[in-house]
C-alpha atoms as a PDB file:
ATOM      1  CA  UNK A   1       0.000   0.000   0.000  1.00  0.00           C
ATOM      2  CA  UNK A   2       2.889   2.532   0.853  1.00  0.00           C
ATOM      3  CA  UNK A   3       4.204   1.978  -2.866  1.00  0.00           C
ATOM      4  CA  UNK A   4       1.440   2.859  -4.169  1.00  0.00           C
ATOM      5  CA  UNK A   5       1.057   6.254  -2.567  1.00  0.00           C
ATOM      6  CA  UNK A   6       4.523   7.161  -3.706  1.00  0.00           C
ATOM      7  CA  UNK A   7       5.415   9.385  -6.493  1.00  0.00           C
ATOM      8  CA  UNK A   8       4.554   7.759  -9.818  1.00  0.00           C
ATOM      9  CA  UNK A   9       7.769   8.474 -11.461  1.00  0.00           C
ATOM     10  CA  UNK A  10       9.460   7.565  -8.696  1.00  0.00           C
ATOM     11  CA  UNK A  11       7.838   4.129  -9.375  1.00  0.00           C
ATOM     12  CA  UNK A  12       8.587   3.687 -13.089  1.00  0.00           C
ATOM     13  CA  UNK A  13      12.455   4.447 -12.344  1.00  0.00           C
ATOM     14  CA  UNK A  14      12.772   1.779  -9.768  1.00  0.00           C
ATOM     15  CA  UNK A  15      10.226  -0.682 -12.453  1.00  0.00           C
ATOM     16  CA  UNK A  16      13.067   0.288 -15.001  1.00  0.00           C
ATOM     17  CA  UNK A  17      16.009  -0.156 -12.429  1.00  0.00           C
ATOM     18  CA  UNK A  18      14.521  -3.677 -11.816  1.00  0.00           C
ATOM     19  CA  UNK A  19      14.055  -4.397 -15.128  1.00  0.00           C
ATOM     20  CA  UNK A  20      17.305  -3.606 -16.127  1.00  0.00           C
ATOM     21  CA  UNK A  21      19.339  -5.917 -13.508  1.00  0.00           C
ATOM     22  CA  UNK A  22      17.393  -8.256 -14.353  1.00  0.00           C
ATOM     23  CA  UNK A  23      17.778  -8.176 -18.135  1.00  0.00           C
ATOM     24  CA  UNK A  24      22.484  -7.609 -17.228  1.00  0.00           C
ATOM     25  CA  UNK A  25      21.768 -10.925 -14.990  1.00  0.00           C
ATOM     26  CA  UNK A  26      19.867 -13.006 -18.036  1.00  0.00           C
ATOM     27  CA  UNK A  27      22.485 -11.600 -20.637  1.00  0.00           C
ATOM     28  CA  UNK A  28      25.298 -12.992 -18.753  1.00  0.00           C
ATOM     29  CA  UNK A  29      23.728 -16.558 -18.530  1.00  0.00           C
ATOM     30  CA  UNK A  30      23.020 -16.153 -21.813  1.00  0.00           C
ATOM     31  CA  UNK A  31      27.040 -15.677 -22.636  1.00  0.00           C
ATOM     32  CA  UNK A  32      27.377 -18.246 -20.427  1.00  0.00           C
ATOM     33  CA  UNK A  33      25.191 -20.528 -22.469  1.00  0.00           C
ATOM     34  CA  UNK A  34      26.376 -19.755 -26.002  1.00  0.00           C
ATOM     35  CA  UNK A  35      29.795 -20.801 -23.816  1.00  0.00           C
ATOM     36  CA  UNK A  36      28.848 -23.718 -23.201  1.00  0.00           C
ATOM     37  CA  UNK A  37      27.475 -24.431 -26.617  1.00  0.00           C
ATOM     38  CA  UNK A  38      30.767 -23.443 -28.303  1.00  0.00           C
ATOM     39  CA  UNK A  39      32.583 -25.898 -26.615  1.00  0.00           C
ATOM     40  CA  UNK A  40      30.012 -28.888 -26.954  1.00  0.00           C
ATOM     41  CA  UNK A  41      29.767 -28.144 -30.996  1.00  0.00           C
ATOM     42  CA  UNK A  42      33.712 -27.661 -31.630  1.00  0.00           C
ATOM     43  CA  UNK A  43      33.894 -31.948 -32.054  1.00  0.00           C
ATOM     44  CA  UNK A  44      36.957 -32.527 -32.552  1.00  0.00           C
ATOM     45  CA  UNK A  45      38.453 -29.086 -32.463  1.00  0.00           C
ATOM     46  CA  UNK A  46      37.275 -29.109 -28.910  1.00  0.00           C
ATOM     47  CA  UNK A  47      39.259 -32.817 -28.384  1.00  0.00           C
ATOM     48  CA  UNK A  48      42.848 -31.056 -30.199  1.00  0.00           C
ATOM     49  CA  UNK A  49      42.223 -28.123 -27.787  1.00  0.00           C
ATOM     50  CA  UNK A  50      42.815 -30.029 -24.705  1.00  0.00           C
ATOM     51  CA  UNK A  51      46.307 -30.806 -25.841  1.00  0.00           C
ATOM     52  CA  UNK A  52      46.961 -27.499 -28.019  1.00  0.00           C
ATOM     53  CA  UNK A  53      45.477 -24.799 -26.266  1.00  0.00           C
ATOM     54  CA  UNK A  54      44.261 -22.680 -28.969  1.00  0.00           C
ATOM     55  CA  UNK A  55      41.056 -23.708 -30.808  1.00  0.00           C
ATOM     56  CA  UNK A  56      39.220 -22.355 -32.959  1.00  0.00           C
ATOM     57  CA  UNK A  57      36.410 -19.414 -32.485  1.00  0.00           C
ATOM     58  CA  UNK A  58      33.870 -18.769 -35.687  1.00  0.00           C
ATOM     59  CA  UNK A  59      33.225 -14.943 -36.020  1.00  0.00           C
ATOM     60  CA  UNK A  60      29.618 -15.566 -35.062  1.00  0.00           C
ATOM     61  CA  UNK A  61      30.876 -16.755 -31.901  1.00  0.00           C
ATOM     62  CA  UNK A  62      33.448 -14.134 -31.253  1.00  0.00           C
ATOM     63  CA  UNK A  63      30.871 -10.972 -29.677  1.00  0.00           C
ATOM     64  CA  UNK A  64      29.365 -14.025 -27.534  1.00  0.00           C
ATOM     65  CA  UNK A  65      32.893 -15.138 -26.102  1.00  0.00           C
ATOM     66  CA  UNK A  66      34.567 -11.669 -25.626  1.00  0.00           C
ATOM     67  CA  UNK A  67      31.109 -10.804 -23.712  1.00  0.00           C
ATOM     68  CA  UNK A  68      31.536 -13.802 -20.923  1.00  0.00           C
ATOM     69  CA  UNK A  69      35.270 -13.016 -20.915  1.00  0.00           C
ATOM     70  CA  UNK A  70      34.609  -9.510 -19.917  1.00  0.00           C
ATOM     71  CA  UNK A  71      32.248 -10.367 -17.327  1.00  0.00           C
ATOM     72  CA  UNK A  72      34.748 -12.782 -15.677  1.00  0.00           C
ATOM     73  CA  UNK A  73      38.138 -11.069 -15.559  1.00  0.00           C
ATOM     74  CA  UNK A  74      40.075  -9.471 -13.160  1.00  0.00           C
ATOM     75  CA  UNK A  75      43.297  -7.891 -13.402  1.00  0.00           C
ATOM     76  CA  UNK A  76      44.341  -6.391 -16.386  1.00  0.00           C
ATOM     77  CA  UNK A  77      43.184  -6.756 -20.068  1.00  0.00           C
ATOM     78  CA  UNK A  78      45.669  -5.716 -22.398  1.00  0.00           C
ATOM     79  CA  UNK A  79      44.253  -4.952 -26.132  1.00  0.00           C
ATOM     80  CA  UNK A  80      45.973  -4.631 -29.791  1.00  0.00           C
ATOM     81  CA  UNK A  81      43.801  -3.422 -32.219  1.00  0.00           C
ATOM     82  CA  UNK A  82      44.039  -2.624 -35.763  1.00  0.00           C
ATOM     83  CA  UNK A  83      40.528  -1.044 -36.329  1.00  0.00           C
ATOM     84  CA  UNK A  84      37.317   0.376 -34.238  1.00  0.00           C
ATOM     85  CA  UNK A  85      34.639   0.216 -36.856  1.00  0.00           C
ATOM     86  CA  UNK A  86      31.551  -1.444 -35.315  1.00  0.00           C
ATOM     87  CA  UNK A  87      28.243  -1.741 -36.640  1.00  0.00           C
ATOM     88  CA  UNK A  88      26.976  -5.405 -35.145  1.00  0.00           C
ATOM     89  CA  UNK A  89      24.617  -4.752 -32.457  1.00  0.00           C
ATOM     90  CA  UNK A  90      26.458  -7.087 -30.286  1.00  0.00           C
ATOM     91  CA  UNK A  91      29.796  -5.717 -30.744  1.00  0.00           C
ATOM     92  CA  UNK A  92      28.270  -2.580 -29.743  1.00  0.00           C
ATOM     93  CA  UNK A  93      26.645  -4.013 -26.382  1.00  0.00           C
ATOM     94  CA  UNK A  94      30.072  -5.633 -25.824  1.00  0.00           C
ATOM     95  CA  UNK A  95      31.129  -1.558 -26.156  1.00  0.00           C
ATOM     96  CA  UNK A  96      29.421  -0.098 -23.701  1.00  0.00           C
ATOM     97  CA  UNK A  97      29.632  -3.524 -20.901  1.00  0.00           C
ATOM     98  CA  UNK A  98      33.553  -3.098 -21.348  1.00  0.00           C
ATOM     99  CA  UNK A  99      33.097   0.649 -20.566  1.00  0.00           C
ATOM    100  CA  UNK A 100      30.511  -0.212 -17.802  1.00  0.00           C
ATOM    101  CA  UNK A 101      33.162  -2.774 -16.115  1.00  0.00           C
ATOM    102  CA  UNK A 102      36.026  -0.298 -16.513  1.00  0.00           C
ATOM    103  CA  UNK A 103      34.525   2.937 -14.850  1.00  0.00           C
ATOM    104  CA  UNK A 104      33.254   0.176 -12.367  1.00  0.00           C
ATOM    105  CA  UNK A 105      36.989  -1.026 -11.518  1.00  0.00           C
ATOM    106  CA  UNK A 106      36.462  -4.548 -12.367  1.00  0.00           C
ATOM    107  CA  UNK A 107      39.268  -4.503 -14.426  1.00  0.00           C
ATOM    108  CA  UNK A 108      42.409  -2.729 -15.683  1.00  0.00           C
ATOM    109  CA  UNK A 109      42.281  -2.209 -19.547  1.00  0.00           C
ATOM    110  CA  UNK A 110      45.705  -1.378 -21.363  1.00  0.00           C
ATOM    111  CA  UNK A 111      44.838  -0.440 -25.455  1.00  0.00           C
ATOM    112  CA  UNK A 112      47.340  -0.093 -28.474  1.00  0.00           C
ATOM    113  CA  UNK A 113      45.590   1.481 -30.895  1.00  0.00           C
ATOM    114  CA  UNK A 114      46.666   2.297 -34.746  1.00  0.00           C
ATOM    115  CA  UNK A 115      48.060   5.621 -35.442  1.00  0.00           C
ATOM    116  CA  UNK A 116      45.461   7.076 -37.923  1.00  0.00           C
ATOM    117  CA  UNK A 117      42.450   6.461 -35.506  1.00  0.00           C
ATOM    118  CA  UNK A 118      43.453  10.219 -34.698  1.00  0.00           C
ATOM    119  CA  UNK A 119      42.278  11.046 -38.345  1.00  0.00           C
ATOM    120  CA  UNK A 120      38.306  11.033 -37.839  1.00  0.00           C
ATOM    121  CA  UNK A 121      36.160  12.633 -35.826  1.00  0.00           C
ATOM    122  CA  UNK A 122      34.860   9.341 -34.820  1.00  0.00           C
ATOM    123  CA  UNK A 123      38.101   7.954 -33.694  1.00  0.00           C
ATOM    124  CA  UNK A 124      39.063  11.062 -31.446  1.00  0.00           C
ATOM    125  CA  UNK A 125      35.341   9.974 -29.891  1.00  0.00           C
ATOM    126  CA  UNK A 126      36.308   6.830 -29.093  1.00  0.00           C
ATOM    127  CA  UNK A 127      39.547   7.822 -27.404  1.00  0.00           C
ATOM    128  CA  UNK A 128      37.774  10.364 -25.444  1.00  0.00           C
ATOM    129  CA  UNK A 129      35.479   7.900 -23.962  1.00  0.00           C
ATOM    130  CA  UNK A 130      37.240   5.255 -23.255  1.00  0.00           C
ATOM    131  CA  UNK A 131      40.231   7.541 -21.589  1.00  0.00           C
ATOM    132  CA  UNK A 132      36.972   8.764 -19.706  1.00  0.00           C
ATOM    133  CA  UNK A 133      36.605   5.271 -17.916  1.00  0.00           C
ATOM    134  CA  UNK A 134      40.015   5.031 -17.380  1.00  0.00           C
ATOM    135  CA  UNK A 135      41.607   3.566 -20.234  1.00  0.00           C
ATOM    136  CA  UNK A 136      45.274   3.312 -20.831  1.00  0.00           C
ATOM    137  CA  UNK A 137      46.127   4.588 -24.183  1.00  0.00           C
ATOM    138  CA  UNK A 138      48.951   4.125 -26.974  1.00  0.00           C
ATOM    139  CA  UNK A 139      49.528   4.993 -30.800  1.00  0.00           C
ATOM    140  CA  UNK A 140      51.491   2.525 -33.331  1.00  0.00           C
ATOM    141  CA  UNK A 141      52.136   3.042 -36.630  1.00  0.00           C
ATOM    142  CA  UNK A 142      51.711  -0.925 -37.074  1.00  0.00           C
ATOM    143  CA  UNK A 143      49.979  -2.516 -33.880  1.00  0.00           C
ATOM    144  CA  UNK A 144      51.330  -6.126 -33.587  1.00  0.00           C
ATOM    145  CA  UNK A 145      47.518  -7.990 -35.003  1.00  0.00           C
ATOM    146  CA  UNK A 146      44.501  -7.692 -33.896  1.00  0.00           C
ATOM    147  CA  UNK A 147      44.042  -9.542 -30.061  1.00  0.00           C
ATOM    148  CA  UNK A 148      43.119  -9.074 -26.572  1.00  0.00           C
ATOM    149  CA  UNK A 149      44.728 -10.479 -23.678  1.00  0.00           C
ATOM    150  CA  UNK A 150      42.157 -11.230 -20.580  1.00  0.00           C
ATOM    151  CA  UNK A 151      44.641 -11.160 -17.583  1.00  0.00           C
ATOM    152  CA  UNK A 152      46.174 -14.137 -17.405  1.00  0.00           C
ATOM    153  CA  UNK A 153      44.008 -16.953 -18.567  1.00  0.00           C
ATOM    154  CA  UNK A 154      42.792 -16.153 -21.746  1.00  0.00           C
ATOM    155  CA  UNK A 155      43.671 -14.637 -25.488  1.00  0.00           C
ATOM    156  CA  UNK A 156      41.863 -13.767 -28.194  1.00  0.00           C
ATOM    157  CA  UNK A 157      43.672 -13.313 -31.850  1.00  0.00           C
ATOM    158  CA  UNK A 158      42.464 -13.356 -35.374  1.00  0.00           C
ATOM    159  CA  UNK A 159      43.283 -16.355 -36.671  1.00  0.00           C
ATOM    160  CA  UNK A 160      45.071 -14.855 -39.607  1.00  0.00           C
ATOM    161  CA  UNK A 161      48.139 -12.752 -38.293  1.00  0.00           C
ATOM    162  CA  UNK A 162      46.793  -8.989 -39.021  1.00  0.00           C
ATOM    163  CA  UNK A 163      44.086  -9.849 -41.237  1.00  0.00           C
ATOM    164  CA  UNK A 164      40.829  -8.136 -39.064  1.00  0.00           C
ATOM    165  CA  UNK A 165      38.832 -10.093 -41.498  1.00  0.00           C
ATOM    166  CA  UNK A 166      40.001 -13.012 -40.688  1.00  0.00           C
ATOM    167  CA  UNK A 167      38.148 -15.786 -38.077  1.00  0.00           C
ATOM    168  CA  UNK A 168      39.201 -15.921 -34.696  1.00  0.00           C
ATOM    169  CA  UNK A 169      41.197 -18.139 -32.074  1.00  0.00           C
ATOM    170  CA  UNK A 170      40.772 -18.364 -28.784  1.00  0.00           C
ATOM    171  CA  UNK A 171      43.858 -19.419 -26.554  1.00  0.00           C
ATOM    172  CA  UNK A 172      44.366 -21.006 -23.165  1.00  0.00           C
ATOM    173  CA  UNK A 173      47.906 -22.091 -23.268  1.00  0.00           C
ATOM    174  CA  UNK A 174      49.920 -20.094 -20.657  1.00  0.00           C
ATOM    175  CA  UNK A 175      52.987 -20.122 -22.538  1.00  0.00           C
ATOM    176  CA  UNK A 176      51.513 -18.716 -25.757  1.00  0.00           C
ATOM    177  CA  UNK A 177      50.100 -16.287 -23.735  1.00  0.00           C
ATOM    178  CA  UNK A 178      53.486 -15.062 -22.042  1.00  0.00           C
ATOM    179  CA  UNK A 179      54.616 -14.604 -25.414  1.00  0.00           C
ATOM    180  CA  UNK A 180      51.586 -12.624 -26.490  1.00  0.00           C
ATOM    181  CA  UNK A 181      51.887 -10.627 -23.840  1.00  0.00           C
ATOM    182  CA  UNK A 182      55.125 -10.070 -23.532  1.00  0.00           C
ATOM    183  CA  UNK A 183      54.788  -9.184 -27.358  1.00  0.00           C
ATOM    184  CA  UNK A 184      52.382  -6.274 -26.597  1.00  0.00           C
ATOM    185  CA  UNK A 185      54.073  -4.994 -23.673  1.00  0.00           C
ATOM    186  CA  UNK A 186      57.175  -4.340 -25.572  1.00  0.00           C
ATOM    187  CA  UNK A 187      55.149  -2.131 -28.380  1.00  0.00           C
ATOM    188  CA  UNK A 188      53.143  -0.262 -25.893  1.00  0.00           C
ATOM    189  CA  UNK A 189      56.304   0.650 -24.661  1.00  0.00           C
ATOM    190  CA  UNK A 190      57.309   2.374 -27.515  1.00  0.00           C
ATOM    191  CA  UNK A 191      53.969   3.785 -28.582  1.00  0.00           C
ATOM    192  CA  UNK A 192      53.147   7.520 -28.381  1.00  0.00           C
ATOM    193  CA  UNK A 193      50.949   8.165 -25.778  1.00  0.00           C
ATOM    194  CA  UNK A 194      47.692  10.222 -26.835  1.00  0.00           C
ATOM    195  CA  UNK A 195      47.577  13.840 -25.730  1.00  0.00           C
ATOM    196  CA  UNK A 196      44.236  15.712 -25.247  1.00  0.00           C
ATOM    197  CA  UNK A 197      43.256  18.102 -27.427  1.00  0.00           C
ATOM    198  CA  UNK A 198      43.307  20.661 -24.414  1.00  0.00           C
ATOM    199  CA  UNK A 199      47.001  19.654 -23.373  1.00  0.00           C
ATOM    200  CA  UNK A 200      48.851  22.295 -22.605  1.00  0.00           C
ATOM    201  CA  UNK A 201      52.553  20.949 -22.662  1.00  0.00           C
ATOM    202  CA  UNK A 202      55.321  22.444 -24.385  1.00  0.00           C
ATOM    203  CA  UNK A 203      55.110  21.352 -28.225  1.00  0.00           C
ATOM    204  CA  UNK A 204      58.293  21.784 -29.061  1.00  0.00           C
ATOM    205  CA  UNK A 205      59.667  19.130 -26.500  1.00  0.00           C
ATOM    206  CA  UNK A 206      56.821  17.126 -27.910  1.00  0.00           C
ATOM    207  CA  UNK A 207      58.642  17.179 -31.282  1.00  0.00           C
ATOM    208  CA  UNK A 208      61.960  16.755 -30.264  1.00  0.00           C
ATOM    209  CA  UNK A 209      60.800  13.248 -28.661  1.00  0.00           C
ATOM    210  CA  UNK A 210      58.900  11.735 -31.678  1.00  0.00           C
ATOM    211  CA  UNK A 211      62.182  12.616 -34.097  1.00  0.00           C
ATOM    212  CA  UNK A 212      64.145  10.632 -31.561  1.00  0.00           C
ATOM    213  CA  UNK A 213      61.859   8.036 -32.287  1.00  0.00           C
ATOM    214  CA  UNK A 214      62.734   8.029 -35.654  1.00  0.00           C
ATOM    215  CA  UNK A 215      58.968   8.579 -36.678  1.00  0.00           C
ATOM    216  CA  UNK A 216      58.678  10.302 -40.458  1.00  0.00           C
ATOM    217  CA  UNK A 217      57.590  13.961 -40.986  1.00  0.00           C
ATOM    218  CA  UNK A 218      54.496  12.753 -42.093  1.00  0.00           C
ATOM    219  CA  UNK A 219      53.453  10.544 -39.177  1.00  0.00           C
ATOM    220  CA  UNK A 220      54.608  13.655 -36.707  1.00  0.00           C
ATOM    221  CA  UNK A 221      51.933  15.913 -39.134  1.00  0.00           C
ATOM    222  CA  UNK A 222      49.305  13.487 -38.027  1.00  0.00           C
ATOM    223  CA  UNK A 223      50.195  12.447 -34.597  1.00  0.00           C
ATOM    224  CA  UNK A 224      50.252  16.957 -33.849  1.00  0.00           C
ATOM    225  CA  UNK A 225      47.837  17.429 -36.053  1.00  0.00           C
ATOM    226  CA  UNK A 226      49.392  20.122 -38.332  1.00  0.00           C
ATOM    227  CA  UNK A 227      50.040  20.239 -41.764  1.00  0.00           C
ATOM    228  CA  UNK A 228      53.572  18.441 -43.150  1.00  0.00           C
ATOM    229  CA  UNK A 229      54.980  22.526 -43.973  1.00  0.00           C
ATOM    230  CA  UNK A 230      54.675  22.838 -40.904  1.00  0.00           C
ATOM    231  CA  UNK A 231      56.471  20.443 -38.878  1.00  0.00           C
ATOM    232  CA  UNK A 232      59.364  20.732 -41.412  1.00  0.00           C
ATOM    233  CA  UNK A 233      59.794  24.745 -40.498  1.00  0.00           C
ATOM    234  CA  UNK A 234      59.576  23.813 -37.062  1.00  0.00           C
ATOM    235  CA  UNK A 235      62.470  21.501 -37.299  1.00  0.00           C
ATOM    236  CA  UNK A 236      64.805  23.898 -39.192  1.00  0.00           C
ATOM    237  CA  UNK A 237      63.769  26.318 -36.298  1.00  0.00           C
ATOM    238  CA  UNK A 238      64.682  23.598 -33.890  1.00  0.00           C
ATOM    239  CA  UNK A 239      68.181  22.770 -35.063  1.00  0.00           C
ATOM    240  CA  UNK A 240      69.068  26.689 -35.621  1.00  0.00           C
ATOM    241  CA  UNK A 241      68.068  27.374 -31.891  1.00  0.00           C
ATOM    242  CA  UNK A 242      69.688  24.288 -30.491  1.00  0.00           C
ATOM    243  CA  UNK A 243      72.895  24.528 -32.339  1.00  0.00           C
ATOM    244  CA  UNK A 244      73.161  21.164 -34.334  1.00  0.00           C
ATOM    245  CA  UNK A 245      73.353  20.380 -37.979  1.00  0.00           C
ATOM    246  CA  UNK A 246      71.535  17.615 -38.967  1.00  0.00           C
ATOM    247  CA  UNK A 247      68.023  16.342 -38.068  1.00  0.00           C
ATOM    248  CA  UNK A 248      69.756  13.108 -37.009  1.00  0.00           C
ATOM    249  CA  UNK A 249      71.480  14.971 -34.331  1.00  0.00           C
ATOM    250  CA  UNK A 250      68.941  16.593 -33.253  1.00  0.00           C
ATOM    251  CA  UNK A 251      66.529  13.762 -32.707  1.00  0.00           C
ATOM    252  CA  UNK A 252      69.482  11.573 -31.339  1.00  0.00           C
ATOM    253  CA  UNK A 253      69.892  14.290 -28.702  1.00  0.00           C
ATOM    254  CA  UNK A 254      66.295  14.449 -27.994  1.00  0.00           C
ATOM    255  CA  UNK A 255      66.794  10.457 -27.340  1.00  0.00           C
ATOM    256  CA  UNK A 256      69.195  10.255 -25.448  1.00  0.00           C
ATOM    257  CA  UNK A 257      68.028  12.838 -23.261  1.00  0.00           C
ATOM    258  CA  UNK A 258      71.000  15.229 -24.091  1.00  0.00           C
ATOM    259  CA  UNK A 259      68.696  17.684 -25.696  1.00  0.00           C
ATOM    260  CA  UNK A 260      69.430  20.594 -23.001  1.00  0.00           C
ATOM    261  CA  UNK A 261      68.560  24.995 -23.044  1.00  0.00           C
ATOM    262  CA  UNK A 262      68.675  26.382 -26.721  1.00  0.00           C
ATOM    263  CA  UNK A 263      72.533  27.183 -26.998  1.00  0.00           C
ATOM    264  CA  UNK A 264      73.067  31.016 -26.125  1.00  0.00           C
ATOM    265  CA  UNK A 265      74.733  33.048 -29.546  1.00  0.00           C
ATOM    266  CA  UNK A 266      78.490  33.142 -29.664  1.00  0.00           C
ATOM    267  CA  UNK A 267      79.277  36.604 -29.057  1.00  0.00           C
ATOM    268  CA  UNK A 268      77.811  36.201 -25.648  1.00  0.00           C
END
């Protein structure tokens, strides 16, 4: 009787509350289910698995799979990816659960993504919201493939090295999975971090670091998003007020650390 003399809107928010919960807690089983079903159908895939630790994972099958992984690790996930395109409904739940999970703290999530995701408009989105859940963001020119790494247990790859198009494969095999991951920690390592568009650090010292990682004028133009005149008149300005003759000096100095004060003129 008291919920009925309660504010009807307050009522239809706790209806949809329920509601949801409810539909999370039948969507995992679901995962859970299609699991289960995976595993019964592989046959004999299923049998070399056992011994192998990869087996096979149809494309159909993939949204499923990375949707129970997500809801059962802990730790950290570490992610390569070669493209963010999605348009199949469940890769787009499987979107917004890993962002749910993340800003939750179920898990740590570590992602190397390809350099010209910078490019669109929807790229730069995607950044933004995953940084927003807490994210950990890098830029390669060339990620490694296409996999994700669920802490310690688990690994998902296309099948075909770098082909996105490709099936996939999931392994269980620890020692493939040290290799994976020891794989992708070595290129986040090297990968440019992504800067804000409202970063205020100095841009120069931004430049001197990616020429002492050897990266082309034209990858600079797109990773500071300025034309390619540009970043070539801000070099020759760079060498002139630092004193060396070569861009090769100049971006050696910048990684090795020796880059110091622009040199004071002669006659002082």
């Amino acid at each position: 009787m008291e919920r009925m003399l309660t504010d009807p809107m307050d009522r239809l928010f706790r209806v949809l509350e329920s509601g949801e919960e409810q539909l999370e807690a039948r969507r995992a089983e679901l995962a859970e289910v299609r699991y289960a079903l995976f595993q019964l159908s592989a046959g004999g895939a299923a049998r070399h698995a056992r011994t192998s630790g990869v087996e096979p994972l149809a494309a159909e099958m993939a949204a499923p799979m990375l949707r129970y992984l997500l809801l059962n690790t802990t730790g950290l996930c570490r992610v390569s990816t070669m493209s963010v395109h999605v348009t199949a409904d469940l890769a787009q739940e499987n979107r917004r659960l890993n962002q749910d999970l993340l800003a939750a703290g179920q898990f740590r999530q570590r992602t190397l993504y390809p350099m010209d995701i910078v490019d669109s408009e929807d790229g730069r989105a995607w950044l933004k919201a995953f940084a927003g859940v807490g994210e950990e963001q890098g830029l390669s020119l060339a990620p490694p493939s296409e996999f994700t790494i669920f802490g310690q247990h688990s690994l998902v790859a296309v099948a075909e090295w770098g082909n996105v198009g490709s099936d996939y494969v999931m392994v269980r095999d620890p020692m493939l999975i040290a290799a994976f991951t020891a794989l992708f920690d070595r290129a986040f390592e090297r990968a440019l971090p992504v800067v804000p568009e409202d970063a205020r650090d100095d841009e120069d010292l931004r430049l001197v670091k990616l020429l002492g990682l050897g990266l082309k004028d034209e990858s600079i133009a797109r990773y500071l998003g300025c034309s390619l005149r540009t970043v070539r008149r801000r070099v020759a300005a760079l060498m002139a007020r630092h004193g060396v003759q070569t861009r090769f000096q100049l971006g050696l100095a910048a990684a090795s650390g020796e880059l110091g004060s622009p040199r004071e003129p002669a006659d002082r």
